[in-house]
N, C-alpha and C. Protein backbone atom coordinates (compact mmCIF):
# COMPACT_ATOMS: atom_id res chain seq x y z
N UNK A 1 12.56 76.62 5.54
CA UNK A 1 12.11 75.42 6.21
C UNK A 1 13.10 74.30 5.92
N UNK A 2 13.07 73.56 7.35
CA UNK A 2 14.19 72.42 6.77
C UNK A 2 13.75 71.06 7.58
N UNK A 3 13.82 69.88 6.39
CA UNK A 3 13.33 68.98 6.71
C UNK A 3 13.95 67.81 7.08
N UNK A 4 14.62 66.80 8.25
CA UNK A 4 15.08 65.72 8.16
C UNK A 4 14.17 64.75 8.08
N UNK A 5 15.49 63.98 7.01
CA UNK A 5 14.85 62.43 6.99
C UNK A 5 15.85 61.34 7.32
N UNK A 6 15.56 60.22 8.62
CA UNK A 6 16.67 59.30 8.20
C UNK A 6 16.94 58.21 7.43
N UNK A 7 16.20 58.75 6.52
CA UNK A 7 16.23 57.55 4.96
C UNK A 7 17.00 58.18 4.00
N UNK A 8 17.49 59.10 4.19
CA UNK A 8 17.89 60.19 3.27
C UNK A 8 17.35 60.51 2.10
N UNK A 9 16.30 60.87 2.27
CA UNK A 9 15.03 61.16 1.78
C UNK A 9 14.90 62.53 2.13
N UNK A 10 16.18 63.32 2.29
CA UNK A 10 15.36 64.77 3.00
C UNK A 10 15.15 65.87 1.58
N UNK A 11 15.93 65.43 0.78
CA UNK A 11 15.46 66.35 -0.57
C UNK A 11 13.87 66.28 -1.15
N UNK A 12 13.03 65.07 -1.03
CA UNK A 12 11.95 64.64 -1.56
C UNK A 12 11.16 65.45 -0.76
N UNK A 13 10.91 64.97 0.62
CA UNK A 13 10.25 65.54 1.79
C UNK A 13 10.57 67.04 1.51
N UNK A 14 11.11 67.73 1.61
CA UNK A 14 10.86 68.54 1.55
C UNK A 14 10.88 69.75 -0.22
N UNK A 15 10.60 68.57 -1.03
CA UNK A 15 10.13 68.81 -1.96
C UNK A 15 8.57 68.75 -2.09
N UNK A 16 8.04 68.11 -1.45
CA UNK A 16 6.75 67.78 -1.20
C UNK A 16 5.97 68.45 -0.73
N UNK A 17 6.79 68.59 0.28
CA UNK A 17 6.46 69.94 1.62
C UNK A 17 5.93 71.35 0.38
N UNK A 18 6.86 71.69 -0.24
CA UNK A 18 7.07 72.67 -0.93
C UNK A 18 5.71 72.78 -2.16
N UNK A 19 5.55 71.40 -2.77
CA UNK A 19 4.57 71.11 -3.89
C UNK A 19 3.37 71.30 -2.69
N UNK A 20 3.48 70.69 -1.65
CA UNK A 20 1.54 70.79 -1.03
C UNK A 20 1.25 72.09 -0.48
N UNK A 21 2.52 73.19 -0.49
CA UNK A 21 2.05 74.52 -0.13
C UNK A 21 2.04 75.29 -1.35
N UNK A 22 2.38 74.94 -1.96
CA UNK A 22 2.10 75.36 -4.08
C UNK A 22 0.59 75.05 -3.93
N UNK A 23 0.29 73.99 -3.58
CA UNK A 23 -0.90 73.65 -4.17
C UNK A 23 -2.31 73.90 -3.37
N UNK A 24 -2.06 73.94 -2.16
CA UNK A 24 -3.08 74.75 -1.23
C UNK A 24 -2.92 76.37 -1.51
N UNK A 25 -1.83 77.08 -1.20
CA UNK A 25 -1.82 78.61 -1.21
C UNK A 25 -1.01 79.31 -2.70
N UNK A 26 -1.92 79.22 -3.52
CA UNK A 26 -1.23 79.81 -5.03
C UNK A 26 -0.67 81.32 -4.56
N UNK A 27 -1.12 81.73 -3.28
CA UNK A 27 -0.28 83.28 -3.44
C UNK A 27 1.03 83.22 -2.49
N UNK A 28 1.54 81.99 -2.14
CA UNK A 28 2.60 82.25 -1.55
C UNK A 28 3.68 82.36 -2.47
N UNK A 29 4.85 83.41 -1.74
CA UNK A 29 5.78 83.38 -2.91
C UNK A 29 7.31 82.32 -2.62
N UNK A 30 7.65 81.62 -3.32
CA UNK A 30 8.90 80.92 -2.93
C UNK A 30 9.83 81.76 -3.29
N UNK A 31 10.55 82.57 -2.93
CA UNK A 31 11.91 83.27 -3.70
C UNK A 31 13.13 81.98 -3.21
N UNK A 32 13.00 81.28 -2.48
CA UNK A 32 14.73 81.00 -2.27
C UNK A 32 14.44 79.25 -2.18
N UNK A 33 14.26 78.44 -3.15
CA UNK A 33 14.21 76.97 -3.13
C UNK A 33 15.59 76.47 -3.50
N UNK A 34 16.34 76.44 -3.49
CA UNK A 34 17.73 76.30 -3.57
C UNK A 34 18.03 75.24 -2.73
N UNK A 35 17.56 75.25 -1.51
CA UNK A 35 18.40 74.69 0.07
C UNK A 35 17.55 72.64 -0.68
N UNK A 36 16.88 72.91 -1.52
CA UNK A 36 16.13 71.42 -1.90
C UNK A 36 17.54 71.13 -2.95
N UNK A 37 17.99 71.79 -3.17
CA UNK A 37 19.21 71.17 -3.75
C UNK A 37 20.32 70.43 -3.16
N UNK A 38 20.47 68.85 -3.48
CA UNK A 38 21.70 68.47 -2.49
C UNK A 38 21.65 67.54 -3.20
N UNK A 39 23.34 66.47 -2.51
CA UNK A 39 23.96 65.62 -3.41
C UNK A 39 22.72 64.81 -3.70
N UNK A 40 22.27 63.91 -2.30
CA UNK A 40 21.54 62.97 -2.82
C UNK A 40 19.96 63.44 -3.52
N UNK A 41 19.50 64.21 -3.76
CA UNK A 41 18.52 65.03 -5.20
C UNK A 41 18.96 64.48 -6.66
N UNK A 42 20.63 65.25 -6.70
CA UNK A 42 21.35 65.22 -7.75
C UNK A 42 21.74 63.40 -8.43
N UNK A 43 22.56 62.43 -6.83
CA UNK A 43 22.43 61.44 -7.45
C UNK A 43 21.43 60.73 -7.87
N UNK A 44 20.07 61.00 -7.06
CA UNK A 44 18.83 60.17 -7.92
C UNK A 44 18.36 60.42 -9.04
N UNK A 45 18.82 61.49 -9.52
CA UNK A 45 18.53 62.34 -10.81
C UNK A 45 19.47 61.62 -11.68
N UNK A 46 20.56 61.89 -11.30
CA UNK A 46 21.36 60.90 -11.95
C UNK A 46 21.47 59.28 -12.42
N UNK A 47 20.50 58.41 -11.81
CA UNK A 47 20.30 57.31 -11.99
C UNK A 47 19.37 57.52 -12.75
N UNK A 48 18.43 58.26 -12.76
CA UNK A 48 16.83 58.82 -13.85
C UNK A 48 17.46 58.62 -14.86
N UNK A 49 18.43 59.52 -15.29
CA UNK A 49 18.80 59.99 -16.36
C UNK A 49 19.12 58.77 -17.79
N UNK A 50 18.68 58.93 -19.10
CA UNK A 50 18.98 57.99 -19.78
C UNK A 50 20.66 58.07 -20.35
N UNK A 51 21.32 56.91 -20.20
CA UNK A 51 22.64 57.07 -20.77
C UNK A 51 23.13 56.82 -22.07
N UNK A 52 21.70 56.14 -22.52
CA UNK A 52 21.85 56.03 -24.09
C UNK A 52 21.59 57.09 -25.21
N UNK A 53 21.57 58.92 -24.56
CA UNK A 53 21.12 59.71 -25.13
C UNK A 53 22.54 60.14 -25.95
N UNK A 54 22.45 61.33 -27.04
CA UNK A 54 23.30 61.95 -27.51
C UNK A 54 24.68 62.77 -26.27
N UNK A 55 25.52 62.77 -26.86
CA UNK A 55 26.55 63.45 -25.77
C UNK A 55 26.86 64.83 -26.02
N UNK A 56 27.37 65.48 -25.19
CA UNK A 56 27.32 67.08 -25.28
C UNK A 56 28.62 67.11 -25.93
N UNK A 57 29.07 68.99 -26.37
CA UNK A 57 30.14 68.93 -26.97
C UNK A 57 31.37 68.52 -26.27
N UNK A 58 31.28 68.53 -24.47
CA UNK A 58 32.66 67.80 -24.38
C UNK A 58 32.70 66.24 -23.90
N UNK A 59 31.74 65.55 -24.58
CA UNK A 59 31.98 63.88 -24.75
C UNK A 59 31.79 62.86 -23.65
N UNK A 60 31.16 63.90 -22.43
CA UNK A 60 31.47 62.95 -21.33
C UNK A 60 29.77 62.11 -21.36
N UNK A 61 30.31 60.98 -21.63
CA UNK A 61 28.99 60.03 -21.11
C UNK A 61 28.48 60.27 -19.68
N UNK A 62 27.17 59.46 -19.64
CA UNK A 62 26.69 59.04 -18.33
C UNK A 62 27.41 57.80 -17.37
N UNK A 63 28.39 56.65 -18.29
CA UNK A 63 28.83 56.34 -17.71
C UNK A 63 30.03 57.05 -17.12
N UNK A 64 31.09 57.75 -18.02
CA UNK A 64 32.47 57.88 -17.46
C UNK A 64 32.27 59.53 -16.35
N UNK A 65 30.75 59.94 -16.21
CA UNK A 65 30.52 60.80 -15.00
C UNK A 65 30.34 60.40 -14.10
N UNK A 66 29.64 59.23 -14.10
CA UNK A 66 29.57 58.62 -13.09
C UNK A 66 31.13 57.58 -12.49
N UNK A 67 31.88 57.38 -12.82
CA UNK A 67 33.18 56.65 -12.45
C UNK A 67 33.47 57.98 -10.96
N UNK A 68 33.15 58.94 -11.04
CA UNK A 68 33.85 59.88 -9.62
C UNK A 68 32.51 60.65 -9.37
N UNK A 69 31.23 60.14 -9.53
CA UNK A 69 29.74 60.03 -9.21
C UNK A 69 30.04 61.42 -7.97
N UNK A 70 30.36 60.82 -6.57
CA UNK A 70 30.43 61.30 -5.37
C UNK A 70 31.28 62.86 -5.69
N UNK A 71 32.22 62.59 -5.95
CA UNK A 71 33.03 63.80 -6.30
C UNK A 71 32.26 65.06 -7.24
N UNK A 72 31.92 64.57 -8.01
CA UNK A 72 31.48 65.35 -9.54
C UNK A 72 30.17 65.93 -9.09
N UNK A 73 29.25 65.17 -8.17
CA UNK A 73 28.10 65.94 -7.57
C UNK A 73 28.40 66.70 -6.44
N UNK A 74 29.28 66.61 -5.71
CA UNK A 74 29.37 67.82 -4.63
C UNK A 74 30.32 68.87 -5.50
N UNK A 75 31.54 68.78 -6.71
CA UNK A 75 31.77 69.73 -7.55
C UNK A 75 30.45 70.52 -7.66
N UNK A 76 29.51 69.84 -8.30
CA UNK A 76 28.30 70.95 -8.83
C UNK A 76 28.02 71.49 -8.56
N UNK A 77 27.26 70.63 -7.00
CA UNK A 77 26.60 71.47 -6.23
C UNK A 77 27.23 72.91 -5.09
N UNK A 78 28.57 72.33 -5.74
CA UNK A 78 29.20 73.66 -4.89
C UNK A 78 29.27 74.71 -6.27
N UNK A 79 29.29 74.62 -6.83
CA UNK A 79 29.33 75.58 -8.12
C UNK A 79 28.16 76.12 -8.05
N UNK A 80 27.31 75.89 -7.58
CA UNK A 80 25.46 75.93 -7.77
C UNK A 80 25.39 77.41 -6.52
N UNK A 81 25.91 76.83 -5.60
CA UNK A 81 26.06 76.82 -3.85
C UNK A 81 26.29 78.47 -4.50
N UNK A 82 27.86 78.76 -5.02
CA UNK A 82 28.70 79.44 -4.87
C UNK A 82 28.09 80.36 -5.97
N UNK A 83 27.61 80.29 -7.02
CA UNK A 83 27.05 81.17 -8.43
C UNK A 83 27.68 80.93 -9.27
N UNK A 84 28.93 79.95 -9.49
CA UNK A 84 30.26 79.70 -10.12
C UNK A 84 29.76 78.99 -11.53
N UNK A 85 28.32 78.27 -10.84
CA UNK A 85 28.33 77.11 -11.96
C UNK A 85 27.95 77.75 -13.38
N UNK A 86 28.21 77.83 -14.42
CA UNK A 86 28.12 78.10 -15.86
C UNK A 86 28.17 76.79 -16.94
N UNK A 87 26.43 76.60 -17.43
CA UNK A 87 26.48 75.70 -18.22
C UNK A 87 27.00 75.87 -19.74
N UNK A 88 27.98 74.38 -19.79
CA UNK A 88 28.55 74.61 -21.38
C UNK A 88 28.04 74.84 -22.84
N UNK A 89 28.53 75.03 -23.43
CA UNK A 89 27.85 75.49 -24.96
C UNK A 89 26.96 74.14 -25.19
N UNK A 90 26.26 73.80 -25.56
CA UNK A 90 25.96 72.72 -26.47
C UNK A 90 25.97 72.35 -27.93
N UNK A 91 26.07 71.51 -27.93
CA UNK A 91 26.30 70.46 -29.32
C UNK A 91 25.08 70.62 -30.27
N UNK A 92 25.24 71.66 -31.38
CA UNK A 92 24.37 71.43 -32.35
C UNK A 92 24.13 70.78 -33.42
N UNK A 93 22.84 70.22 -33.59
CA UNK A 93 22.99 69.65 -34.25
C UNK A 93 22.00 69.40 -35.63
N UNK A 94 21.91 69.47 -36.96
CA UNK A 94 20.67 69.36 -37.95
C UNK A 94 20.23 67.97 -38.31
N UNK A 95 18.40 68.51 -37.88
CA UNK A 95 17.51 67.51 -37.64
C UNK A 95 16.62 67.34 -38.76
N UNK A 96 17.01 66.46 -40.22
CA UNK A 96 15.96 66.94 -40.88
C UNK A 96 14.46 66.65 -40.79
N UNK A 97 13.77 67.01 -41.94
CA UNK A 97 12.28 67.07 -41.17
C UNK A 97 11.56 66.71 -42.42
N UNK A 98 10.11 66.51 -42.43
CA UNK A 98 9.89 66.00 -43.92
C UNK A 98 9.95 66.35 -45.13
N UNK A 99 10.07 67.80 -45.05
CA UNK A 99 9.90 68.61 -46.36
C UNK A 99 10.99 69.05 -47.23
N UNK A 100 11.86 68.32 -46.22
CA UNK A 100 13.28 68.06 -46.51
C UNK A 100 14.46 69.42 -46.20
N UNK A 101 13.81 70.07 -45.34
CA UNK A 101 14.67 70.88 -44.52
C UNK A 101 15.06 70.57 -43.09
N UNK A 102 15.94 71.31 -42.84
CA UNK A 102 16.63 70.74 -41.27
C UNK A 102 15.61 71.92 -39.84
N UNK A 103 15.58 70.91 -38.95
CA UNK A 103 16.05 71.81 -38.06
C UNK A 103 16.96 72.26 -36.94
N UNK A 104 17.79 72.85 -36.33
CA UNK A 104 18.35 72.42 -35.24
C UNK A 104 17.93 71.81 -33.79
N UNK A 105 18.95 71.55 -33.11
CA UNK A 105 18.56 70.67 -32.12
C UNK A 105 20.00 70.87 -31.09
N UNK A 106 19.95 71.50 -29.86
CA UNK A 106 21.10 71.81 -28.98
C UNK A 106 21.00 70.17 -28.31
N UNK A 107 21.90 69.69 -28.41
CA UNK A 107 22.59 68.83 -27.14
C UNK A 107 23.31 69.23 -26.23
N UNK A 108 22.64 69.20 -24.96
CA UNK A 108 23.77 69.54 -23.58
C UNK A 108 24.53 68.51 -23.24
N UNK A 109 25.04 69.05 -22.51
CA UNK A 109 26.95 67.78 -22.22
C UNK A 109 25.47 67.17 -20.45
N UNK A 110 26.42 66.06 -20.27
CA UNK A 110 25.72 65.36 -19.21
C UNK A 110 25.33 66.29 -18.08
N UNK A 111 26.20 66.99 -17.49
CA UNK A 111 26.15 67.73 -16.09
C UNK A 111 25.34 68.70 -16.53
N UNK A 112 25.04 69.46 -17.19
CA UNK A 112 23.97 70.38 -17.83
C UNK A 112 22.74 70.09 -17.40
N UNK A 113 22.83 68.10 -18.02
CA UNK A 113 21.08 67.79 -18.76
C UNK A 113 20.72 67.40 -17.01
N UNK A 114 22.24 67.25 -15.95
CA UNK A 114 21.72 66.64 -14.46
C UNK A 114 20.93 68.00 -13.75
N UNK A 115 21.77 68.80 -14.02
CA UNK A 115 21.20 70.30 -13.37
C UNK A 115 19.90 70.72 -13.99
N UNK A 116 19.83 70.44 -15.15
CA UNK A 116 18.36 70.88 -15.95
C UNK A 116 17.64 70.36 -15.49
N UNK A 117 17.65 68.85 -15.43
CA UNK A 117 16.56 67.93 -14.38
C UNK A 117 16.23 68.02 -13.31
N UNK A 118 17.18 68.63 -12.14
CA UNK A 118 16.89 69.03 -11.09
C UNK A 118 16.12 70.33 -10.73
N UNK A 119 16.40 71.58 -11.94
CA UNK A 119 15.76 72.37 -11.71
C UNK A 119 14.44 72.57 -12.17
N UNK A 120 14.22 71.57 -13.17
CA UNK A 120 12.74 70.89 -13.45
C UNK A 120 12.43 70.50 -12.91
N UNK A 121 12.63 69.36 -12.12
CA UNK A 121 11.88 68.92 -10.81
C UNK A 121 11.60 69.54 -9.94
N UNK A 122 11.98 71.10 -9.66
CA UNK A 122 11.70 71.60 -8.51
C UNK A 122 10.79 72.62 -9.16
N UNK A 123 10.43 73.54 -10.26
CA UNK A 123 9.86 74.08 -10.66
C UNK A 123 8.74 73.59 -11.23
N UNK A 124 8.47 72.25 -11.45
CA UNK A 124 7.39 71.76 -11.94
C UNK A 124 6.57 71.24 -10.84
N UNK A 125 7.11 71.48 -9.46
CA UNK A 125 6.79 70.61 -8.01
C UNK A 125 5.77 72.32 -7.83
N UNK A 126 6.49 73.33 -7.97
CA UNK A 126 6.17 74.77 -8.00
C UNK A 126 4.88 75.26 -8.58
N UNK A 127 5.16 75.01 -9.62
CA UNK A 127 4.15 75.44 -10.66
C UNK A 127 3.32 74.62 -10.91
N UNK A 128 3.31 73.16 -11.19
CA UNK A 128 2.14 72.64 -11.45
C UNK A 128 0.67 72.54 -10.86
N UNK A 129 0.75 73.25 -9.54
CA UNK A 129 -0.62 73.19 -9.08
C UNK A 129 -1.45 74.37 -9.78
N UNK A 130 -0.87 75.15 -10.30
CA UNK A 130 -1.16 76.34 -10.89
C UNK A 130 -1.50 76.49 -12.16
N UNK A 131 -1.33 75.36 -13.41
CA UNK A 131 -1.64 75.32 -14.29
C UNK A 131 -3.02 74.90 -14.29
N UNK A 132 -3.84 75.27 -15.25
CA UNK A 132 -5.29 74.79 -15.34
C UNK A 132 -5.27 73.28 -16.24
N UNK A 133 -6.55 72.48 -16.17
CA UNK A 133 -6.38 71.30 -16.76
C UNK A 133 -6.41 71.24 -17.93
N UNK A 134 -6.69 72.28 -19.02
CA UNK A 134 -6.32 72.46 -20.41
C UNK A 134 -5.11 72.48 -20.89
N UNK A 135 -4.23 72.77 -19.87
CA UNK A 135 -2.79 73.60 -20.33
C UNK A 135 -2.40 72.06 -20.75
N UNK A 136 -1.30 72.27 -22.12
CA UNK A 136 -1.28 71.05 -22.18
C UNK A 136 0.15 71.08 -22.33
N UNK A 137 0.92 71.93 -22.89
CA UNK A 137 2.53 72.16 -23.21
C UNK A 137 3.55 71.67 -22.10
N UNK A 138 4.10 70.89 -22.52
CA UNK A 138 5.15 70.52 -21.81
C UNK A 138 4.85 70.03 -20.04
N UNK A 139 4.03 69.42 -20.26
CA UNK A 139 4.04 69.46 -18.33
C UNK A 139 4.07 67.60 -18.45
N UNK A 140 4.49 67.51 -16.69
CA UNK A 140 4.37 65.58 -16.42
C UNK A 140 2.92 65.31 -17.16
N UNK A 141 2.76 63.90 -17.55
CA UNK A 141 1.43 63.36 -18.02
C UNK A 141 0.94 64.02 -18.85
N UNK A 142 0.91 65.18 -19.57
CA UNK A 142 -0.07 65.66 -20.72
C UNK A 142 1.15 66.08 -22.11
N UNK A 143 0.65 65.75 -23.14
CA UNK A 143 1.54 65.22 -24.34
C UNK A 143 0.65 65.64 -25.42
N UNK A 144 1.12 66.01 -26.42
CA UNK A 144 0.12 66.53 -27.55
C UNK A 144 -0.69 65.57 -28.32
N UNK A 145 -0.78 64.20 -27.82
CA UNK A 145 -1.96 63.58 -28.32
C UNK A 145 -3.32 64.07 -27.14
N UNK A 146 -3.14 63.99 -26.08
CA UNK A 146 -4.05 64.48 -25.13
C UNK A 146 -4.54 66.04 -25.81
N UNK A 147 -3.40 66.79 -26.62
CA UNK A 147 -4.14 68.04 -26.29
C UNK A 147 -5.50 67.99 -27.91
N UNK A 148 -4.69 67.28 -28.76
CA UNK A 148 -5.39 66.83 -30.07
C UNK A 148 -6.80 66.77 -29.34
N UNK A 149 -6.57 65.62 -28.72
CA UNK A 149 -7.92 64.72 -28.21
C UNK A 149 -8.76 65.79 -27.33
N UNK A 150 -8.64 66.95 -26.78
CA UNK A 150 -8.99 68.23 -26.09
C UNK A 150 -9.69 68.94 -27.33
N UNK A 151 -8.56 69.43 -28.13
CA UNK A 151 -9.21 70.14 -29.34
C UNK A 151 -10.26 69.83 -30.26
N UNK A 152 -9.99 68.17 -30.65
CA UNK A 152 -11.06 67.41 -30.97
C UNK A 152 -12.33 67.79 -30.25
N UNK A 153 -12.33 67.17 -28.99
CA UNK A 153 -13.47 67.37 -28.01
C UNK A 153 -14.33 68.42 -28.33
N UNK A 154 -13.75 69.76 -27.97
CA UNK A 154 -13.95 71.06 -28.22
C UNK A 154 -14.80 71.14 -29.09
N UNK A 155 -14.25 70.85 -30.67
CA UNK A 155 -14.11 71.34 -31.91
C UNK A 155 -15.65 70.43 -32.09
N UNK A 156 -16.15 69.70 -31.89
CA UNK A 156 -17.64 68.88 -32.42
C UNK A 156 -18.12 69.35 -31.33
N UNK A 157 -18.26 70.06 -30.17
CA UNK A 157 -19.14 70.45 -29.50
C UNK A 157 -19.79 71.59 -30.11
N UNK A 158 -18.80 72.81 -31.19
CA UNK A 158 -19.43 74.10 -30.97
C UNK A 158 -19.80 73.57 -32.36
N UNK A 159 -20.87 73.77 -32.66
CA UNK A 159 -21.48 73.58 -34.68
C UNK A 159 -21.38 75.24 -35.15
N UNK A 160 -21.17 75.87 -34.86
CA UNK A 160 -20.83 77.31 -35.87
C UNK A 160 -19.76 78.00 -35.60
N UNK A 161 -19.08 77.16 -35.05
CA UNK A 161 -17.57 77.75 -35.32
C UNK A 161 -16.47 77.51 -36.42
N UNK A 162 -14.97 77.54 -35.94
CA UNK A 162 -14.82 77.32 -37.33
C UNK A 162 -13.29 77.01 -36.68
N UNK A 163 -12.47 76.11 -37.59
CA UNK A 163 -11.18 75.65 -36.99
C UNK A 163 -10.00 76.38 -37.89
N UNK A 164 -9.09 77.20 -37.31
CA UNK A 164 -7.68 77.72 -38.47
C UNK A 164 -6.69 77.38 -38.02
N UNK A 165 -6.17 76.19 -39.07
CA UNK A 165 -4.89 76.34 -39.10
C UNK A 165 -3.97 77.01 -39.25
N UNK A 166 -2.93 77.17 -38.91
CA UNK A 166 -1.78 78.61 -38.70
C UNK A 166 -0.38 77.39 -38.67
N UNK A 167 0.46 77.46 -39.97
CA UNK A 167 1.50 77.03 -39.99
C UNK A 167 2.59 78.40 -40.20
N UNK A 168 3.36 78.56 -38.62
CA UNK A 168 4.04 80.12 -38.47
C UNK A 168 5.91 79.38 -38.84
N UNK A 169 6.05 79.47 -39.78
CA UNK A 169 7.23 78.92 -40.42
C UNK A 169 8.68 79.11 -39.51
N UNK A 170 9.30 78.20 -39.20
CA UNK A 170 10.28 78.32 -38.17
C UNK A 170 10.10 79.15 -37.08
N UNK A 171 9.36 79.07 -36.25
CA UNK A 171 9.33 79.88 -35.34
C UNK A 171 9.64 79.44 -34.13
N UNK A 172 10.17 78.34 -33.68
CA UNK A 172 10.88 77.93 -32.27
C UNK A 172 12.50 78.73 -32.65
N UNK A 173 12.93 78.61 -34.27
CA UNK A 173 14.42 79.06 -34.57
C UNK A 173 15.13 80.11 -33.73
């Protein structure tokens, strides 16, 4: 399906398009969302993006990517286009923590964290009608004080149950 807009708005629209048939027909299958990929997706993503974050291992800020903005997003997206594109190593880094051990922490280089965002935005346009309202991990609007405040809830409703904590020692590592 392909959508014009003359606001150039056609990445949204038919991102939308895409989220309200996610969300009416959970058994349709999307195999090929790709074509929602285009420059202007990428540059609004790019203005999203915070520039005051950590930099990847090869140094390029948000500002000095943006100095050839136009250029550097149709690079991508032809890399994307073509299968060419291969994201760079990232920047590791140790995060300590209270008990006075580290943990790690990957930093991606800018063009990485633009493509990551884009393909989050389109998979979360995908999937989110499909999650139930408990789910609380990682999605827009729900954050682990919400899920506390869930568990809480829960947890004084049932009187003969019983609550276990489970601390599973490095296990994102």
């Amino acid at each position: 399906m392909f959508v014009h807009s003359n606001d150039k708005e056609a990445w949204l629209t038919k991102l939308e398009r895409i989220g309200k048939l996610a969300a009416t027909d959970t058994t349709i299958v999307f195999n090929n969302v790709g074509h929602v990929l285009s420059v202007e997706m990428l540059r609004d993503i790019y203005q999203e993006l915070d520039g005051r974050k950590a930099i990847g291992i090869d140094g390029v800020t948000k500002e000095e990517y943006g100095k050839n903005l136009d250029e550097n997003l149709r690079d991508v997206l032809q890399k994307i286009r073509r299968g060419t594109y291969k994201p760079r190593a990232s920047r590791m880094v140790e995060i300590p923590k209270e008990d006075g051990s580290t943990r790690p922490l990957a930093i991606a280089c800018f063009e990485d964290k633009l493509v990551q965002s884009a393909v989050n935005k389109i998979l979360c346009t995908l999937f989110e009608p499909m999650f139930l309202p408990c789910s609380m991990g990682f999605r827009p609007e729900h954050d682990c004080h919400e899920a506390l405040r869930a568990l809480n809830q829960s947890t004084y409703q049932n009187q003969d149950g019983a609550v276990v904590e489970i601390d599973i020692r490095k296990y994102f590592d």
